[in-house]
PDB file of N, CA and C in Angstrom:
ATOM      1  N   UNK A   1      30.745  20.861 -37.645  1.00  0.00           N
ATOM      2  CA  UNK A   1      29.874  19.737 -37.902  1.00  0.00           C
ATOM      3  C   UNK A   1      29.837  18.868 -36.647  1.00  0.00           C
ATOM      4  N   UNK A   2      28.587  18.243 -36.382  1.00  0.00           N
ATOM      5  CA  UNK A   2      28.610  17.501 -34.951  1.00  0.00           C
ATOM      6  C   UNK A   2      28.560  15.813 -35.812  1.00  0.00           C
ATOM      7  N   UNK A   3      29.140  15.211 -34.727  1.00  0.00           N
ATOM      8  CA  UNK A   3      29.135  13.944 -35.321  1.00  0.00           C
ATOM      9  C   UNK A   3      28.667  12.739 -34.194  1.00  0.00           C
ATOM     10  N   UNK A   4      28.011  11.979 -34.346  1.00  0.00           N
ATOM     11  CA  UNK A   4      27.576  11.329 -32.817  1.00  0.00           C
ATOM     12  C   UNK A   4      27.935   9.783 -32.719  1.00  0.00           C
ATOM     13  N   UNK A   5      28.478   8.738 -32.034  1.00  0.00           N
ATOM     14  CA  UNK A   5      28.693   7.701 -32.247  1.00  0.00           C
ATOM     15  C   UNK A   5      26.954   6.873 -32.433  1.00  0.00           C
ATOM     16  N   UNK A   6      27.086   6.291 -32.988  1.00  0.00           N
ATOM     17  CA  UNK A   6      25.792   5.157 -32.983  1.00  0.00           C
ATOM     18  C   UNK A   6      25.441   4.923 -31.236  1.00  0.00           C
ATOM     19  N   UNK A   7      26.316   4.862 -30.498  1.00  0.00           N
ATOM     20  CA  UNK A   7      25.543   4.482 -29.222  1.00  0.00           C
ATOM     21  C   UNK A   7      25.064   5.398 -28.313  1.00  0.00           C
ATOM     22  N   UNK A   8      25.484   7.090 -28.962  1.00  0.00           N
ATOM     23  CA  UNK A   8      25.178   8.192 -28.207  1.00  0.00           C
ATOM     24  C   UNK A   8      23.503   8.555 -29.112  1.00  0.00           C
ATOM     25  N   UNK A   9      23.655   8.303 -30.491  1.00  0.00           N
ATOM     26  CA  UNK A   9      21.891   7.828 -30.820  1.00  0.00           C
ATOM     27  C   UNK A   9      21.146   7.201 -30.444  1.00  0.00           C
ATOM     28  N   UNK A  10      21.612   5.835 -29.973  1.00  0.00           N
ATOM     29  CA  UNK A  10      20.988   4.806 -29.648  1.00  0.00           C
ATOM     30  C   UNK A  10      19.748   5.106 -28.397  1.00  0.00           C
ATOM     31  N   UNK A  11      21.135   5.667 -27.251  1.00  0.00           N
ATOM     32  CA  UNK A  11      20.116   6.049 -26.252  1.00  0.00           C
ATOM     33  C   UNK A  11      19.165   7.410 -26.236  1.00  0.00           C
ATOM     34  N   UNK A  12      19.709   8.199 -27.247  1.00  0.00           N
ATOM     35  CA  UNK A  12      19.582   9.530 -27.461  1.00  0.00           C
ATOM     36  C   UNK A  12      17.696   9.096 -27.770  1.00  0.00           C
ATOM     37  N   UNK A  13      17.348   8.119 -29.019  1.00  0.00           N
ATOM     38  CA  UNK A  13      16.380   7.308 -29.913  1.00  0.00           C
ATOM     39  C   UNK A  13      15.575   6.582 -28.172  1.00  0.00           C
ATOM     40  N   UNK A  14      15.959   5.748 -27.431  1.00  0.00           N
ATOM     41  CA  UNK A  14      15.605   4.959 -26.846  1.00  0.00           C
ATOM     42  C   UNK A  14      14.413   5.541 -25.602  1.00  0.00           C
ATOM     43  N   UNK A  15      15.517   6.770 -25.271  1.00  0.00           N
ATOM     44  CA  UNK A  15      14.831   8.019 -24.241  1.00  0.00           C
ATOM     45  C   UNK A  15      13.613   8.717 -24.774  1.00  0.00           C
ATOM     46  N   UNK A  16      13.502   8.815 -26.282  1.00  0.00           N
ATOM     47  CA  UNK A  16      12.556   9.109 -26.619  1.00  0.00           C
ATOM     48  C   UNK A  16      11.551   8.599 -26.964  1.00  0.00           C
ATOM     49  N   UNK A  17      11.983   7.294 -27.037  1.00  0.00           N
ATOM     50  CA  UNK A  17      10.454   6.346 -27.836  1.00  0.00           C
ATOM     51  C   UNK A  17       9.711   5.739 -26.438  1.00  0.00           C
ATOM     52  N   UNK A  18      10.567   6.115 -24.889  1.00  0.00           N
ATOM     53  CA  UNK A  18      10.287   5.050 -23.986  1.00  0.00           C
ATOM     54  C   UNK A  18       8.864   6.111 -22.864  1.00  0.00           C
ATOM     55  N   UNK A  19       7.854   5.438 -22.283  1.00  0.00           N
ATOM     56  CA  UNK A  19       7.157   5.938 -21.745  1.00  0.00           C
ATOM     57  C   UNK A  19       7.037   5.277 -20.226  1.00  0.00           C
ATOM     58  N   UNK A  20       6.903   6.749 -19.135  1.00  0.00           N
ATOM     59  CA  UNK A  20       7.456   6.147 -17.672  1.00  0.00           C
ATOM     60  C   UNK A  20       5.968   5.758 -17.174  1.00  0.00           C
ATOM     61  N   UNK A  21       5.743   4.378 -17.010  1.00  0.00           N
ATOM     62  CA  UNK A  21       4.629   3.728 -16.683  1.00  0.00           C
ATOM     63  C   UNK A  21       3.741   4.289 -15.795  1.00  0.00           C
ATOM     64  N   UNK A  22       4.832   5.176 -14.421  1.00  0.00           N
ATOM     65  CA  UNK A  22       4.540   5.128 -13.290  1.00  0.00           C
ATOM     66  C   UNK A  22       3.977   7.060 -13.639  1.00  0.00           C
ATOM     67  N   UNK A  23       4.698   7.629 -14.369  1.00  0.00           N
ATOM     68  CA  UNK A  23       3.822   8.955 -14.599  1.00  0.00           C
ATOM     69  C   UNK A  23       2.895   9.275 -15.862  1.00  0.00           C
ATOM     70  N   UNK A  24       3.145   8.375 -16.755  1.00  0.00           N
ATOM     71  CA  UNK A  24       2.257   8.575 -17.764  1.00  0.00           C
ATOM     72  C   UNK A  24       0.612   8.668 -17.953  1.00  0.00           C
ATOM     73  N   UNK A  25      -0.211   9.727 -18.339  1.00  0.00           N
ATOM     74  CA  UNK A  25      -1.108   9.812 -17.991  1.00  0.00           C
ATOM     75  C   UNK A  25      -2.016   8.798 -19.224  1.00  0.00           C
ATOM     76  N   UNK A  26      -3.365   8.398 -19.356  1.00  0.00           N
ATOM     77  CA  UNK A  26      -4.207   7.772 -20.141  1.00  0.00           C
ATOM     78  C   UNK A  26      -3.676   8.061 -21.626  1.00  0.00           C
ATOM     79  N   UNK A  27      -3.747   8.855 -22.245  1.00  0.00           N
ATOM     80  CA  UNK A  27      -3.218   8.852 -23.598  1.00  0.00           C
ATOM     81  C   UNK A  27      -1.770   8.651 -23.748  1.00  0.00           C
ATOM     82  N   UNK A  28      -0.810   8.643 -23.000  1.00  0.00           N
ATOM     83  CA  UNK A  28       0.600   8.378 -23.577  1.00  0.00           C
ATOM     84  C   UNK A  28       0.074   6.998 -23.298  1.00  0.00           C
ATOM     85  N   UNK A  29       0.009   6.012 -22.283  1.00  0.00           N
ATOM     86  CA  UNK A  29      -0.011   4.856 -22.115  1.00  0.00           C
ATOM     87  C   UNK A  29      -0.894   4.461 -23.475  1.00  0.00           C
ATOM     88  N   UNK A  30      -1.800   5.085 -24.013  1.00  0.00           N
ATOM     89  CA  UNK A  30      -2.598   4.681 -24.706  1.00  0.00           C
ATOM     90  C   UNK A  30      -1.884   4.380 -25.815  1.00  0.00           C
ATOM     91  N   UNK A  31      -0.387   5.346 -26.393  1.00  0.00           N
ATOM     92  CA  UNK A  31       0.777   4.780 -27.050  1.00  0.00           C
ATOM     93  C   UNK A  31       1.284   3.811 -27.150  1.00  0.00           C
ATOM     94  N   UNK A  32       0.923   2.831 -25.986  1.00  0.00           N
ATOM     95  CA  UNK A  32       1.924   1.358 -25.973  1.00  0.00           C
ATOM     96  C   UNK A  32       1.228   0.694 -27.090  1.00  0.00           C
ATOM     97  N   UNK A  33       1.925  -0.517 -27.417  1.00  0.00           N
ATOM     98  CA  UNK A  33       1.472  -1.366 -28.152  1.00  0.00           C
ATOM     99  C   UNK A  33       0.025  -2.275 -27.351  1.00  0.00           C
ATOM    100  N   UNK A  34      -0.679  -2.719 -27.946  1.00  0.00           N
ATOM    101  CA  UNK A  34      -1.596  -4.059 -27.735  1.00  0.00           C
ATOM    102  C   UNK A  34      -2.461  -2.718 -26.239  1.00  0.00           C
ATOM    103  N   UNK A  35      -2.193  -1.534 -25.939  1.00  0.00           N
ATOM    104  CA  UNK A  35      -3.120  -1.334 -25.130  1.00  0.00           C
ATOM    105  C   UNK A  35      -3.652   0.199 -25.572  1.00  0.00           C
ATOM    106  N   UNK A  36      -5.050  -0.088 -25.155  1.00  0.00           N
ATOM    107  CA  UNK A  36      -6.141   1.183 -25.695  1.00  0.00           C
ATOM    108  C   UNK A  36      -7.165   1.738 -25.016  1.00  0.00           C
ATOM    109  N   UNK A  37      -7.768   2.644 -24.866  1.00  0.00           N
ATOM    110  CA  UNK A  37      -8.213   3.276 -23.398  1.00  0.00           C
ATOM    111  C   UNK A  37      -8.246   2.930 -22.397  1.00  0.00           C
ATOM    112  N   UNK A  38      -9.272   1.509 -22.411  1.00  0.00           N
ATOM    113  CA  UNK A  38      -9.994   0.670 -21.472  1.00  0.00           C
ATOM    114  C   UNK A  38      -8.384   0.318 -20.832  1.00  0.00           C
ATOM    115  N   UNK A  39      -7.739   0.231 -20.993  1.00  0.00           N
ATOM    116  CA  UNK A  39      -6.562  -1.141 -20.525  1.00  0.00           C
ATOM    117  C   UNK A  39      -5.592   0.262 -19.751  1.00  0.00           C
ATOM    118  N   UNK A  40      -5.271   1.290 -20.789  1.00  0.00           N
ATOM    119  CA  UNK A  40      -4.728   2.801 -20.067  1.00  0.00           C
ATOM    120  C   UNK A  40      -5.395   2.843 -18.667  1.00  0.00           C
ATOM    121  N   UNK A  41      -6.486   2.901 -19.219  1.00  0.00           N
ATOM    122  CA  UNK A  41      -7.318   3.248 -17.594  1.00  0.00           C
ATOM    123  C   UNK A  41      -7.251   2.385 -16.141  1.00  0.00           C
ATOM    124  N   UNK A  42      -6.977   1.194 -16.793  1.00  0.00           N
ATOM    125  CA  UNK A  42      -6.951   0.057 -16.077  1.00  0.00           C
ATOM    126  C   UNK A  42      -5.309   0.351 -15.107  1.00  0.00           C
ATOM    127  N   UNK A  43      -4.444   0.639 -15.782  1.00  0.00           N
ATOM    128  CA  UNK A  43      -2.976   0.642 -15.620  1.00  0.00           C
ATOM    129  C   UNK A  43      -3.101   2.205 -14.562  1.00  0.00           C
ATOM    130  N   UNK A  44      -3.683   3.037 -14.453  1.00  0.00           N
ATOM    131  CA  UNK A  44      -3.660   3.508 -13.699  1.00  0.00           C
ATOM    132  C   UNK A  44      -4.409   3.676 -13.025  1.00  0.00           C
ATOM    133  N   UNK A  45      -5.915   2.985 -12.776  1.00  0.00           N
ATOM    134  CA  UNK A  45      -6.359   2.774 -11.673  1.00  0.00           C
ATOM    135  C   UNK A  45      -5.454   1.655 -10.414  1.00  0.00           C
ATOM    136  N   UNK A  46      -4.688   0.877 -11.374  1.00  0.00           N
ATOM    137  CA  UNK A  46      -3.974  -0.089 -10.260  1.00  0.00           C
ATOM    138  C   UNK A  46      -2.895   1.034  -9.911  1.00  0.00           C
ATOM    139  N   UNK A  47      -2.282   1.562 -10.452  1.00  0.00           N
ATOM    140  CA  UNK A  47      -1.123   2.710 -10.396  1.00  0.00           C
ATOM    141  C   UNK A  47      -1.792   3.198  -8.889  1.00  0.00           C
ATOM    142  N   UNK A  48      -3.026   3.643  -8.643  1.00  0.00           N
ATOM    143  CA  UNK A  48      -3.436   4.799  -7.925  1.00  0.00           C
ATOM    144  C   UNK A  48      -3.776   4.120  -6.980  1.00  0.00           C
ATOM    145  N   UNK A  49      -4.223   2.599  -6.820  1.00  0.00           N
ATOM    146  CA  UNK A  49      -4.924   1.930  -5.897  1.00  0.00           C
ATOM    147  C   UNK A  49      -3.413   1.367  -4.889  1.00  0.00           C
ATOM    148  N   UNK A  50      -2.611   0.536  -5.896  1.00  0.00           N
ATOM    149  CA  UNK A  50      -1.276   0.063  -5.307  1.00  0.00           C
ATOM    150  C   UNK A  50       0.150   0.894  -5.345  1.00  0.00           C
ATOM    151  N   UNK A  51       0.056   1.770  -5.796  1.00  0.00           N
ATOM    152  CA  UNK A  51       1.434   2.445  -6.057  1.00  0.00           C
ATOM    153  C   UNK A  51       2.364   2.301  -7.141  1.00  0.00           C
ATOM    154  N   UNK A  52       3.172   2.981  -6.956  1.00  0.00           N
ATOM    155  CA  UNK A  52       4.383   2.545  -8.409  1.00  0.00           C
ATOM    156  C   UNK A  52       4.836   1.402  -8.964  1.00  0.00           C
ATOM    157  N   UNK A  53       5.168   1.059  -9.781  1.00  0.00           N
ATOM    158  CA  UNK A  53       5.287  -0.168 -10.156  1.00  0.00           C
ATOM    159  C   UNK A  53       6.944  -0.077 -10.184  1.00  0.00           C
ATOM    160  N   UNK A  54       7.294  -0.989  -9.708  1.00  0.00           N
ATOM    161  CA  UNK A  54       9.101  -1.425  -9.617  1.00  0.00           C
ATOM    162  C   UNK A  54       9.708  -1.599 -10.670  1.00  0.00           C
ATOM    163  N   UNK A  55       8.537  -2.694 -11.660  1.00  0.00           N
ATOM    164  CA  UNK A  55       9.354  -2.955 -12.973  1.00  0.00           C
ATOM    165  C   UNK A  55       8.317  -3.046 -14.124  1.00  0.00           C
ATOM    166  N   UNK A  56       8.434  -3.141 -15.366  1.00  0.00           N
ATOM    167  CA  UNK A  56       7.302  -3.187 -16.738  1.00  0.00           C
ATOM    168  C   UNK A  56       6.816  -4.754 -16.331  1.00  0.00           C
ATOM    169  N   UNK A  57       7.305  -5.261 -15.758  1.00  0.00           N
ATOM    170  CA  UNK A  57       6.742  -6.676 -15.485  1.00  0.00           C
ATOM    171  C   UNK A  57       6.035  -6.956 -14.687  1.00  0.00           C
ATOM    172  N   UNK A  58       5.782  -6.025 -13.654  1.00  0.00           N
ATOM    173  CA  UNK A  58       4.665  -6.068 -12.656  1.00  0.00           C
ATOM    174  C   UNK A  58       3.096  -5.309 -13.569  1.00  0.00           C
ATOM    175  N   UNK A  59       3.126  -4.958 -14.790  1.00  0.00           N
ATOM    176  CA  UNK A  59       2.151  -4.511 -15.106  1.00  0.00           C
ATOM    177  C   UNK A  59       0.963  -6.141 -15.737  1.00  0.00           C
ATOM    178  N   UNK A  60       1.784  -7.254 -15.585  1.00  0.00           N
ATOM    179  CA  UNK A  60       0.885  -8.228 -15.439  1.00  0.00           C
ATOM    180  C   UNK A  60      -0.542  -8.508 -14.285  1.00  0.00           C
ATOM    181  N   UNK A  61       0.412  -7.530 -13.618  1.00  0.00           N
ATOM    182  CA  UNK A  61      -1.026  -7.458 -12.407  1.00  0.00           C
ATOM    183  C   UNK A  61      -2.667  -7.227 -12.873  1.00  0.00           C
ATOM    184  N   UNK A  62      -1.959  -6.273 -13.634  1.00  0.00           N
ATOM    185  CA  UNK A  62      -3.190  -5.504 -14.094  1.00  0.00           C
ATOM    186  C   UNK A  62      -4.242  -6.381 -15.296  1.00  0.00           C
ATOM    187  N   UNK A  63      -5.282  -6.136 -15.148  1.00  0.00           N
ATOM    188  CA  UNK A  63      -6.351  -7.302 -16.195  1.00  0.00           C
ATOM    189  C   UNK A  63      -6.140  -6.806 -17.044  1.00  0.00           C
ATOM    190  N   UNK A  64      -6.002  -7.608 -18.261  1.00  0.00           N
ATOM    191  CA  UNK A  64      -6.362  -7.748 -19.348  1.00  0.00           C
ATOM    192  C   UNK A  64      -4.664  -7.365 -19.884  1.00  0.00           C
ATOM    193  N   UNK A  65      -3.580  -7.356 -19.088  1.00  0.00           N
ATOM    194  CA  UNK A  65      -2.647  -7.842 -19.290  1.00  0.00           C
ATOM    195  C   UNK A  65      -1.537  -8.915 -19.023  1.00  0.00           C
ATOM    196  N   UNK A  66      -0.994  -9.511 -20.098  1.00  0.00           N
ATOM    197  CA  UNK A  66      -0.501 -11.082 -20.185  1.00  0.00           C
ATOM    198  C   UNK A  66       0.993 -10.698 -20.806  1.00  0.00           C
ATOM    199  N   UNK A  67       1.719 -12.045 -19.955  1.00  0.00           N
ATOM    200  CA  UNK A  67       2.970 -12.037 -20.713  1.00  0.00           C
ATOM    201  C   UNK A  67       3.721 -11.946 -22.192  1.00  0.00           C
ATOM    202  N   UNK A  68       2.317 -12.037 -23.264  1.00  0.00           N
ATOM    203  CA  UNK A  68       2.830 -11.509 -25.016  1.00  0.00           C
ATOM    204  C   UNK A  68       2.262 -10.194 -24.428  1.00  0.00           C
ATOM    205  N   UNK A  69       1.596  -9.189 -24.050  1.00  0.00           N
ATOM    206  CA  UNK A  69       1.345  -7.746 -24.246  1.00  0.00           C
ATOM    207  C   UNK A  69       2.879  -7.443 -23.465  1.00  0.00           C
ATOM    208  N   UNK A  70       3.282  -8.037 -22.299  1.00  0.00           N
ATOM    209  CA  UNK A  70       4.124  -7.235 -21.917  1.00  0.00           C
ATOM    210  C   UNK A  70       5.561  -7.538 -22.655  1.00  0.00           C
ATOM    211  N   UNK A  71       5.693  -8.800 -23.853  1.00  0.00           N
ATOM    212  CA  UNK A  71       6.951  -8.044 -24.401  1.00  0.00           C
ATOM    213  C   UNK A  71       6.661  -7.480 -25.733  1.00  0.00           C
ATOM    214  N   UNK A  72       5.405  -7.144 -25.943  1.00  0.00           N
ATOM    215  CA  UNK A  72       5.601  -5.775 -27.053  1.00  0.00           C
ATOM    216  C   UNK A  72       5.607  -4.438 -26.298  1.00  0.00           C
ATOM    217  N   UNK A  73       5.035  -4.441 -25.084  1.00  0.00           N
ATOM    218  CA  UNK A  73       5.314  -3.234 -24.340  1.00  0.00           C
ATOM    219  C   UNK A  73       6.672  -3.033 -24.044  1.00  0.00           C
ATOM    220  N   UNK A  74       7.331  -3.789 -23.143  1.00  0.00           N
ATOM    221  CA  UNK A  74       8.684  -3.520 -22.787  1.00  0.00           C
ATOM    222  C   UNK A  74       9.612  -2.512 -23.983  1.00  0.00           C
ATOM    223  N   UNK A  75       9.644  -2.807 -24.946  1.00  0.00           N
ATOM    224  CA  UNK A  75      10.805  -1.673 -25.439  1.00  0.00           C
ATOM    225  C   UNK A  75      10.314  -0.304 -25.699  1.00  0.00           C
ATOM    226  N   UNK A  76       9.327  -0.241 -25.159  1.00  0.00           N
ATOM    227  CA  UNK A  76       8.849   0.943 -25.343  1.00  0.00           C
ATOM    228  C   UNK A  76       8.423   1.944 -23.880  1.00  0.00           C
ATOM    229  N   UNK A  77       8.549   1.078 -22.677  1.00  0.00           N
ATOM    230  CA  UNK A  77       8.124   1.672 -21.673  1.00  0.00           C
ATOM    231  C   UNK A  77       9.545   1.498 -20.179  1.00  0.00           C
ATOM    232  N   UNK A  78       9.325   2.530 -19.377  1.00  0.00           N
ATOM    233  CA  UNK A  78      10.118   2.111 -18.456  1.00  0.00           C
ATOM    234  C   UNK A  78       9.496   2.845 -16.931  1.00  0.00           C
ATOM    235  N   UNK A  79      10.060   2.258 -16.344  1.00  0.00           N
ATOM    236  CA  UNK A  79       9.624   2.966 -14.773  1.00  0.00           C
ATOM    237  C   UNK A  79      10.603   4.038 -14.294  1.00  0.00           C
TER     238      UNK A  79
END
């Protein structure tokens, strides 16, 4: 029988629900919360114009995103 501590789920759960900003193509991004094609598209036209993004918090750059979209995004995305 395998048995797992809660914190070897935790991240086990975390790795899977999380999406990498900087490779995700239009439909996974389209997964985040509060964003939907138009805004996907948006996130990687800046992706392609400026480069990788350092942190989920630089995705304020991008229009039509604001500091409430980016903390329903954050637990769900990472670089």
């Amino acid at each position: 029988m395998y048995t797992a501590s809660l914190e070897e789920l935790a991240v086990e759960e975390e790795g899977s629900l999380t999406i990498d900003i900087n490779t995700a193509d239009e439909e996974e991004l389209d997964e985040l919360p509060q964003v939907g094609p138009a805004t996907a598209e948006a996130i990687i036209e800046h992706r392609t114009a400026n480069g990788r993004f350092d942190a989920v918090d630089e995705l304020q750059e991008v229009s039509g995103i604001g500091p409430k979209t980016i903390r329903k995004i954050k637990p769900f995305a990472k670089v």
